[in-house]
PDB file of N, CA and C in Angstrom:
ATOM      1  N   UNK A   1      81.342  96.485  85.666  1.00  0.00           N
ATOM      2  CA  UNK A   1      82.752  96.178  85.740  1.00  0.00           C
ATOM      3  C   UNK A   1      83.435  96.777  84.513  1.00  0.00           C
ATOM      4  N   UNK A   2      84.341  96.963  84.384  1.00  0.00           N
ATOM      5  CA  UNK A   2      85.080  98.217  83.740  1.00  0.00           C
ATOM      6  C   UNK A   2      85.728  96.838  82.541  1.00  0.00           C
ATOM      7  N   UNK A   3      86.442  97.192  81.629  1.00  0.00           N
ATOM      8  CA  UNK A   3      86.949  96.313  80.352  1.00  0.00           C
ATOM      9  C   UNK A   3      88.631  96.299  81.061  1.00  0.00           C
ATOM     10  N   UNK A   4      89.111  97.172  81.875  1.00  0.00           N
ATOM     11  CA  UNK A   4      90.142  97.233  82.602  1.00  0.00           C
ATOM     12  C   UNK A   4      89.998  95.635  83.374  1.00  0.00           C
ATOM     13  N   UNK A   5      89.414  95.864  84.362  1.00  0.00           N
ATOM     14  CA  UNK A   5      88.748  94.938  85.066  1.00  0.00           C
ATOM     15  C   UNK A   5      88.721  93.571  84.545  1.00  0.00           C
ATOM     16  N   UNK A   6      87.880  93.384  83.650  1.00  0.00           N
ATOM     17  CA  UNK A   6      87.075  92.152  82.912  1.00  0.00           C
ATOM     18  C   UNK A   6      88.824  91.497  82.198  1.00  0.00           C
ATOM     19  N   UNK A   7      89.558  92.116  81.369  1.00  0.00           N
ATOM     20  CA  UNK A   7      90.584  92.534  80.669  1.00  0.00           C
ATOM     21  C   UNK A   7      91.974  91.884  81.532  1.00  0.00           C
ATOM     22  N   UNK A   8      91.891  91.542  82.952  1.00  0.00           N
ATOM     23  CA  UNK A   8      93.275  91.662  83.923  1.00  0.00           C
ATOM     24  C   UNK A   8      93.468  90.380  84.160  1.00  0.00           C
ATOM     25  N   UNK A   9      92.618  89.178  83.633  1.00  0.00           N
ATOM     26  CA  UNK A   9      93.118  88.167  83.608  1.00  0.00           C
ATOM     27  C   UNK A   9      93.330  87.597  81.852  1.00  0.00           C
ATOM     28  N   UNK A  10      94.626  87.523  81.815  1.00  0.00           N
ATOM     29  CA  UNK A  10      94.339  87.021  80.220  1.00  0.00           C
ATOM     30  C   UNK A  10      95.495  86.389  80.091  1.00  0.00           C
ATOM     31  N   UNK A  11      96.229  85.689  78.674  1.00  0.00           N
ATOM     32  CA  UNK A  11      97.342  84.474  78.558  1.00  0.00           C
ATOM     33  C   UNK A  11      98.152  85.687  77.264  1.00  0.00           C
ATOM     34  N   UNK A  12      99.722  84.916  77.695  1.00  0.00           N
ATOM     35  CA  UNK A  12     100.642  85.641  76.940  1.00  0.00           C
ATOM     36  C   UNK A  12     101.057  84.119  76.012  1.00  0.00           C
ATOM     37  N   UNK A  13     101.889  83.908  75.434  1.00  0.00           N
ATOM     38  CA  UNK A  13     102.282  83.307  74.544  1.00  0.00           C
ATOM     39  C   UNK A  13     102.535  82.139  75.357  1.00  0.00           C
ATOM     40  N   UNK A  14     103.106  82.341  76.291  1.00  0.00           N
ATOM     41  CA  UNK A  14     103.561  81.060  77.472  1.00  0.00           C
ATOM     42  C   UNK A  14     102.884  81.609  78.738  1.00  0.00           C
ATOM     43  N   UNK A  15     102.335  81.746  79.119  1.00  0.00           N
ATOM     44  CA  UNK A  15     101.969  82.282  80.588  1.00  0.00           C
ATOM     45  C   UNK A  15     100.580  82.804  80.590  1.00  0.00           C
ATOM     46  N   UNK A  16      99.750  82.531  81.633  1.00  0.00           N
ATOM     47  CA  UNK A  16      99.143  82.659  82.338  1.00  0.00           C
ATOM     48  C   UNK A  16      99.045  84.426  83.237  1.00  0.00           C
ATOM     49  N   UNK A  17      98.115  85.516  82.930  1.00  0.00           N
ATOM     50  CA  UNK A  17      98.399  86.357  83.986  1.00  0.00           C
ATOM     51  C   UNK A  17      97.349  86.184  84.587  1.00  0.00           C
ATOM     52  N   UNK A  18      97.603  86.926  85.985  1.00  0.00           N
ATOM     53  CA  UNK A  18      96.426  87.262  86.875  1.00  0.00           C
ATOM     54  C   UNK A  18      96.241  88.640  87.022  1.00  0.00           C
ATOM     55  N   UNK A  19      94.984  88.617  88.008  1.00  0.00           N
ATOM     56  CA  UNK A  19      94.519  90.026  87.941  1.00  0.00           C
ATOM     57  C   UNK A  19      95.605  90.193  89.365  1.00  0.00           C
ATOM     58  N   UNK A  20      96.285  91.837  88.864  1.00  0.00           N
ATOM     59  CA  UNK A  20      96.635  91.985  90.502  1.00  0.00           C
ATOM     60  C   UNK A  20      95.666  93.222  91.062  1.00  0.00           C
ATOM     61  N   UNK A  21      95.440  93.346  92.191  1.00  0.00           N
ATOM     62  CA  UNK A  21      94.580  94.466  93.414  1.00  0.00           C
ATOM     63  C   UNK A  21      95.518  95.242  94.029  1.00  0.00           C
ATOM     64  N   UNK A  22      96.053  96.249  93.617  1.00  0.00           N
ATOM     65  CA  UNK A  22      96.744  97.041  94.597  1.00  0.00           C
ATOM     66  C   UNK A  22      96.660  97.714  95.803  1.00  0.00           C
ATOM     67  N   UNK A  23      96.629  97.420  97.213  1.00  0.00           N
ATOM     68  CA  UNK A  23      95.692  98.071  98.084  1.00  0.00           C
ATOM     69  C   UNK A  23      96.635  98.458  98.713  1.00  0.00           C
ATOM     70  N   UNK A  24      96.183  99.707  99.608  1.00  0.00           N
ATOM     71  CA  UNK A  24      96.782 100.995 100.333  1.00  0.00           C
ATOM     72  C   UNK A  24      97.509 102.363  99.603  1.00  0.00           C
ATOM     73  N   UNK A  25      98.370 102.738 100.054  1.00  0.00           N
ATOM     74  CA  UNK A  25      99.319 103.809  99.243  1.00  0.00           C
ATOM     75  C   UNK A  25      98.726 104.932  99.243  1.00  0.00           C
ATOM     76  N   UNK A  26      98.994 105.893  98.154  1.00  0.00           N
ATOM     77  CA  UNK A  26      98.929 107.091  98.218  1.00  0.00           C
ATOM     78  C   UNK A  26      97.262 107.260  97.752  1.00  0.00           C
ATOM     79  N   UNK A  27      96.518 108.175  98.038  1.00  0.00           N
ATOM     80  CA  UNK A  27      95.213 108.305  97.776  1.00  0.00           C
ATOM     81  C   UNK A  27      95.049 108.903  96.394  1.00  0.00           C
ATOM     82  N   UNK A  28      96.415 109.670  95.889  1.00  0.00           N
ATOM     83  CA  UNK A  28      95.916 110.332  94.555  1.00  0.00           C
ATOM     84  C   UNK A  28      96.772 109.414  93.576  1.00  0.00           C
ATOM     85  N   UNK A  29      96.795 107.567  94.166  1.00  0.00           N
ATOM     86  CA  UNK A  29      97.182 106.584  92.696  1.00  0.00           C
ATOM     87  C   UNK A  29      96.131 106.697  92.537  1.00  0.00           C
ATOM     88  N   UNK A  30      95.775 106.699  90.777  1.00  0.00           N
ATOM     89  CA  UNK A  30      94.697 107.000  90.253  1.00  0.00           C
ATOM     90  C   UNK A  30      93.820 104.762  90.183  1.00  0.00           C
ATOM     91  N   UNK A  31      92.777 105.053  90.585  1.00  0.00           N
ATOM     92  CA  UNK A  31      92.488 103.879  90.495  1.00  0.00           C
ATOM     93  C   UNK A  31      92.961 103.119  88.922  1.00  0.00           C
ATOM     94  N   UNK A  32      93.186 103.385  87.682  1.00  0.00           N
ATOM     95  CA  UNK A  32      93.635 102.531  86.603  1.00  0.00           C
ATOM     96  C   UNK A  32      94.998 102.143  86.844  1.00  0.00           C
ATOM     97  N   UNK A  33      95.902 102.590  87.714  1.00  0.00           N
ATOM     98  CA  UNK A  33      96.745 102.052  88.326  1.00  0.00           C
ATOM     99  C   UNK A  33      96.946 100.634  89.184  1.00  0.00           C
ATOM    100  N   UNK A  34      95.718 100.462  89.642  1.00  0.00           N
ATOM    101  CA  UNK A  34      95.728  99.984  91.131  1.00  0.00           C
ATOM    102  C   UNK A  34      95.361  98.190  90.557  1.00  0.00           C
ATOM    103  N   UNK A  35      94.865  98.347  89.518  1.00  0.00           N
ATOM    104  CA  UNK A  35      94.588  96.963  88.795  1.00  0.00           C
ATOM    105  C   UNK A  35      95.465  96.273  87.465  1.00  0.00           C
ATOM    106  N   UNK A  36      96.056  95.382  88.059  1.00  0.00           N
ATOM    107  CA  UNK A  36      96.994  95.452  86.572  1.00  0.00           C
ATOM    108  C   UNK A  36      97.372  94.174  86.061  1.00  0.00           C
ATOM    109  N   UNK A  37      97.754  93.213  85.213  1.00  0.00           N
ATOM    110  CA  UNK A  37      97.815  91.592  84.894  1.00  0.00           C
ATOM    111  C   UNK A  37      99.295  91.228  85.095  1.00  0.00           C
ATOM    112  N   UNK A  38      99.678  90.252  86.035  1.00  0.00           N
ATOM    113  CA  UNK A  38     101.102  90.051  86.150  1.00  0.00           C
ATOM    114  C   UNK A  38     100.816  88.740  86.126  1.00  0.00           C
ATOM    115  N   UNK A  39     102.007  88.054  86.838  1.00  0.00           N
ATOM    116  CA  UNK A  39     102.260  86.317  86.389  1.00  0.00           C
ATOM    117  C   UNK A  39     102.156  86.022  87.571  1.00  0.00           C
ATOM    118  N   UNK A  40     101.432  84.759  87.958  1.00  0.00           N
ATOM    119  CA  UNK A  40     101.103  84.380  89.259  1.00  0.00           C
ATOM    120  C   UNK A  40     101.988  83.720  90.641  1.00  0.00           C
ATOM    121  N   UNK A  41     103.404  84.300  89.812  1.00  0.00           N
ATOM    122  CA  UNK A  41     104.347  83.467  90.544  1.00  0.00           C
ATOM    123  C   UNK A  41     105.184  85.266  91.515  1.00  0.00           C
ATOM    124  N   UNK A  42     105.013  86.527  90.699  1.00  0.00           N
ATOM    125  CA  UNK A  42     105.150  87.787  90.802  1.00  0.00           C
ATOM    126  C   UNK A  42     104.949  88.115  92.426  1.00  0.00           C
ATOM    127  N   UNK A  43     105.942  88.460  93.055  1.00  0.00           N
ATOM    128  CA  UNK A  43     105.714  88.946  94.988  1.00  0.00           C
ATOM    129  C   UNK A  43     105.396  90.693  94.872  1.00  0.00           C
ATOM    130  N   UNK A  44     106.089  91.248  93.897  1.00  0.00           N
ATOM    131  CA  UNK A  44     106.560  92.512  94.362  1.00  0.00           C
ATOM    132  C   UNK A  44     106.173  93.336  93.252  1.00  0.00           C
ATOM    133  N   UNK A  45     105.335  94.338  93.238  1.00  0.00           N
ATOM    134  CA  UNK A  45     105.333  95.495  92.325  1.00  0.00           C
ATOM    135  C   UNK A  45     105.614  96.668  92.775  1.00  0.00           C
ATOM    136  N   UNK A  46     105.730  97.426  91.405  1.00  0.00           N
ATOM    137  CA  UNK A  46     106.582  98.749  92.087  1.00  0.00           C
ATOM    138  C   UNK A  46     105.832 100.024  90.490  1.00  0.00           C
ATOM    139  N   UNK A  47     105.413 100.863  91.301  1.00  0.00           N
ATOM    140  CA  UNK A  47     104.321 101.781  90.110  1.00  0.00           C
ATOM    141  C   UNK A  47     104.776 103.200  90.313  1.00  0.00           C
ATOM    142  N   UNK A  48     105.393 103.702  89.087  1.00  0.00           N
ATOM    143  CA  UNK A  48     106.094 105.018  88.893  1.00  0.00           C
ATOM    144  C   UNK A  48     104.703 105.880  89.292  1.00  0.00           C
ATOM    145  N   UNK A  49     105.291 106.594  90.106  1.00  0.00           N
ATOM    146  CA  UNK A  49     103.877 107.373  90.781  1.00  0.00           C
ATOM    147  C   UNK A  49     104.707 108.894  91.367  1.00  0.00           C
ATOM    148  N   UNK A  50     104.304 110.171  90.998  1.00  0.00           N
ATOM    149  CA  UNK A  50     104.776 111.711  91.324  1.00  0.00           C
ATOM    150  C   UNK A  50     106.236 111.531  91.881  1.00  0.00           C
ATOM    151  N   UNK A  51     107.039 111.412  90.620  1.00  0.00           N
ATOM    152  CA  UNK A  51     108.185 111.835  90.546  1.00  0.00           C
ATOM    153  C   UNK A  51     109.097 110.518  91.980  1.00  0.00           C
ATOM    154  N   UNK A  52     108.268 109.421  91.745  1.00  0.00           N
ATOM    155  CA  UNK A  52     109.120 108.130  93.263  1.00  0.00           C
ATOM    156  C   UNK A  52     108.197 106.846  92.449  1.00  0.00           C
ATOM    157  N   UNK A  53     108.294 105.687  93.535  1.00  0.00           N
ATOM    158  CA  UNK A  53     108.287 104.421  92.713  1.00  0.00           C
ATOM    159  C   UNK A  53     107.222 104.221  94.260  1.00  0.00           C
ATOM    160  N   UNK A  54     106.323 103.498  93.656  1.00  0.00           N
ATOM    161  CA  UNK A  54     105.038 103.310  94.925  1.00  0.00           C
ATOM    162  C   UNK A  54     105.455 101.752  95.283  1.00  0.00           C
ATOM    163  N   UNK A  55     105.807 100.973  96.182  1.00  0.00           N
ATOM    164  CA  UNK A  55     106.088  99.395  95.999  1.00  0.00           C
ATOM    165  C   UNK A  55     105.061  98.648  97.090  1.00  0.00           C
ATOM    166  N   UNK A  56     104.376  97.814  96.345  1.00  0.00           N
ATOM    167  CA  UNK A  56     103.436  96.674  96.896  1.00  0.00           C
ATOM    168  C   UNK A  56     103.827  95.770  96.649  1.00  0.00           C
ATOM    169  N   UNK A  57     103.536  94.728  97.729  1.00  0.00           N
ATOM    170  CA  UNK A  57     104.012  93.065  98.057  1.00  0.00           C
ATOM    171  C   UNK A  57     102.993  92.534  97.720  1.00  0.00           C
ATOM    172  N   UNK A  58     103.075  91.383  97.687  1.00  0.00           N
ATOM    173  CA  UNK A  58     101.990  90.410  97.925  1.00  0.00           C
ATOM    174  C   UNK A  58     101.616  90.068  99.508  1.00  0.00           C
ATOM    175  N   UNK A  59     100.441  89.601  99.347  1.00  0.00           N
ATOM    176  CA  UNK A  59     100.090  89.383 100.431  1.00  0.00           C
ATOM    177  C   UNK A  59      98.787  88.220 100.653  1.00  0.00           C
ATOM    178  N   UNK A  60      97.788  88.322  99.749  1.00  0.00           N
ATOM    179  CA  UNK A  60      96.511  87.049  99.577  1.00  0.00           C
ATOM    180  C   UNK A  60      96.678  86.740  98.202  1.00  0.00           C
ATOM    181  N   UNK A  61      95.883  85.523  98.498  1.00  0.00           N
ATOM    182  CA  UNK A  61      95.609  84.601  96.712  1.00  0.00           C
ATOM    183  C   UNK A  61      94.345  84.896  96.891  1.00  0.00           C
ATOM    184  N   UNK A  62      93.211  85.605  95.823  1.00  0.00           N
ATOM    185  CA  UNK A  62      92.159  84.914  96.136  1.00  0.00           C
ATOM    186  C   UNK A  62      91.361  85.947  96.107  1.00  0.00           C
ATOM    187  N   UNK A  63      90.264  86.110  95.270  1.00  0.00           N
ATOM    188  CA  UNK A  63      89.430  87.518  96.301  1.00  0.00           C
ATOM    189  C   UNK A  63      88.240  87.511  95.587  1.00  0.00           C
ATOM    190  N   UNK A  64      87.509  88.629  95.456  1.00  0.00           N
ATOM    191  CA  UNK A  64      86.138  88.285  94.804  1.00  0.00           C
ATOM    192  C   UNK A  64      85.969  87.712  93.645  1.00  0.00           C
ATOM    193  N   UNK A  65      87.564  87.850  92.626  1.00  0.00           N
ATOM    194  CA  UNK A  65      87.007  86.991  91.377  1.00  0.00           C
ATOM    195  C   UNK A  65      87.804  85.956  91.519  1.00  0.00           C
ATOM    196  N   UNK A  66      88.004  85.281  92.459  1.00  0.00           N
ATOM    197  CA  UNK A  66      88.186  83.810  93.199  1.00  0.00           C
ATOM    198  C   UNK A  66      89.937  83.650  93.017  1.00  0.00           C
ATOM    199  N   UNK A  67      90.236  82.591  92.771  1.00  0.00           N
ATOM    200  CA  UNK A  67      91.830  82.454  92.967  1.00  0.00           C
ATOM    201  C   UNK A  67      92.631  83.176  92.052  1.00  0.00           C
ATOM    202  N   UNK A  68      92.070  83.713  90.727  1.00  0.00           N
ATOM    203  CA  UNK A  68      93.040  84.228  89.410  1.00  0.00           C
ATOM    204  C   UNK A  68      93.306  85.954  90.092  1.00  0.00           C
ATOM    205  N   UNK A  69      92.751  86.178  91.317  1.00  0.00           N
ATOM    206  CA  UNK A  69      93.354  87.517  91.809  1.00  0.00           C
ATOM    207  C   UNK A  69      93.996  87.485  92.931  1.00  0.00           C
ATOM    208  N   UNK A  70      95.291  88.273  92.742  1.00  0.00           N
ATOM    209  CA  UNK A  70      96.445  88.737  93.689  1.00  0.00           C
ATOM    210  C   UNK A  70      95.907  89.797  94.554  1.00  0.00           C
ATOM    211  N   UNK A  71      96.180  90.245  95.579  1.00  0.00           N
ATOM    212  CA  UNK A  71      96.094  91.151  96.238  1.00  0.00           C
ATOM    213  C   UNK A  71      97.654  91.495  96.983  1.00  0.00           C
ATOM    214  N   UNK A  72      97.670  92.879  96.529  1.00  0.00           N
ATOM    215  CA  UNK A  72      99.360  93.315  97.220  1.00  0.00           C
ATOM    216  C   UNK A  72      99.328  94.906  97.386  1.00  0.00           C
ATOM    217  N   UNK A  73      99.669  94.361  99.144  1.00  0.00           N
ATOM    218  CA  UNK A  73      99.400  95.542  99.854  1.00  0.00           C
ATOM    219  C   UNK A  73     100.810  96.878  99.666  1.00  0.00           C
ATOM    220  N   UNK A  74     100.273  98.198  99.787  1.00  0.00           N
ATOM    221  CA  UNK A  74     101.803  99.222  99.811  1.00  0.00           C
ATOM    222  C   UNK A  74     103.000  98.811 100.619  1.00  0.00           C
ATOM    223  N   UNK A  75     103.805  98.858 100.745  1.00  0.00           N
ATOM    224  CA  UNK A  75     104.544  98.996 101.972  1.00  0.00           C
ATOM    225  C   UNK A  75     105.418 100.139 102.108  1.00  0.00           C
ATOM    226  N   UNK A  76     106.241 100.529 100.870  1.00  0.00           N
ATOM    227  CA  UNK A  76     106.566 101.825 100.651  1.00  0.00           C
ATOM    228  C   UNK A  76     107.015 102.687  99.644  1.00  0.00           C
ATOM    229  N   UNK A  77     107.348 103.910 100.076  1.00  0.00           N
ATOM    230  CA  UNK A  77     108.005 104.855  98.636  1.00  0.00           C
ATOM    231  C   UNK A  77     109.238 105.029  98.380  1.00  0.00           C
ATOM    232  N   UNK A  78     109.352 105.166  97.273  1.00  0.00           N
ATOM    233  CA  UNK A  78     111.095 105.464  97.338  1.00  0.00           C
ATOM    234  C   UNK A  78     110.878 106.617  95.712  1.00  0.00           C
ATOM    235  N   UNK A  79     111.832 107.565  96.194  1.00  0.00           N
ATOM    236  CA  UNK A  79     112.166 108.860  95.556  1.00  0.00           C
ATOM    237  C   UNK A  79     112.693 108.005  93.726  1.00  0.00           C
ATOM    238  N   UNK A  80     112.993 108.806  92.904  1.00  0.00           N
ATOM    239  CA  UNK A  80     113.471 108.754  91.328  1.00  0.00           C
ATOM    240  C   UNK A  80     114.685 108.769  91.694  1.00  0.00           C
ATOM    241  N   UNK A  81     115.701 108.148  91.337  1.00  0.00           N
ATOM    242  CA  UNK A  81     117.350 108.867  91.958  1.00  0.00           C
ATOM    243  C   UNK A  81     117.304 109.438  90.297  1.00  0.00           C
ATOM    244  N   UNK A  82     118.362 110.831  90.640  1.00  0.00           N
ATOM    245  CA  UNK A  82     118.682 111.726  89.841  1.00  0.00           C
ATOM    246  C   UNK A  82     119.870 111.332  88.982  1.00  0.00           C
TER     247      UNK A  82
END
């Protein structure tokens, strides 16, 4: 397991993060993307990705490293406005 990985659940001054799982999207998000620590209350991410914004929802609580991971699937892209 990677220190990325191990690393994605950890505490901020007041808060609690979780690990989030980014699943679907573009094949060349580089996997250090795809794992990242947000706040467990968080629906929606959105990851600057080739020149557009990649956006994943939430969707499960829960996954192999038990409830402290999010899973949030793509749904879509949207361009940089100029």
């Amino acid at each position: 397991m990677s220190d990325t990985v191990k690393d994605a659940t950890k505490q901020t001054a007041n808060e609690t993060l979780v690990r989030a799982i980014l699943v679907g999207g573009p094949s060349s998000l580089p996997e250090m993307h795809r794992i990242q620590s947000v706040s467990p209350l968080k629906d929606k991410i959105k990851v600057v990705h080739q020149g557009g914004y990649e956006h994943f929802e939430r969707r499960s609580c829960g996954g192999d490293h038990g409830p402290e991971e999010i899973h949030f699937h793509w749904t879509m892209r949207t361009k940089v406005a100029e």
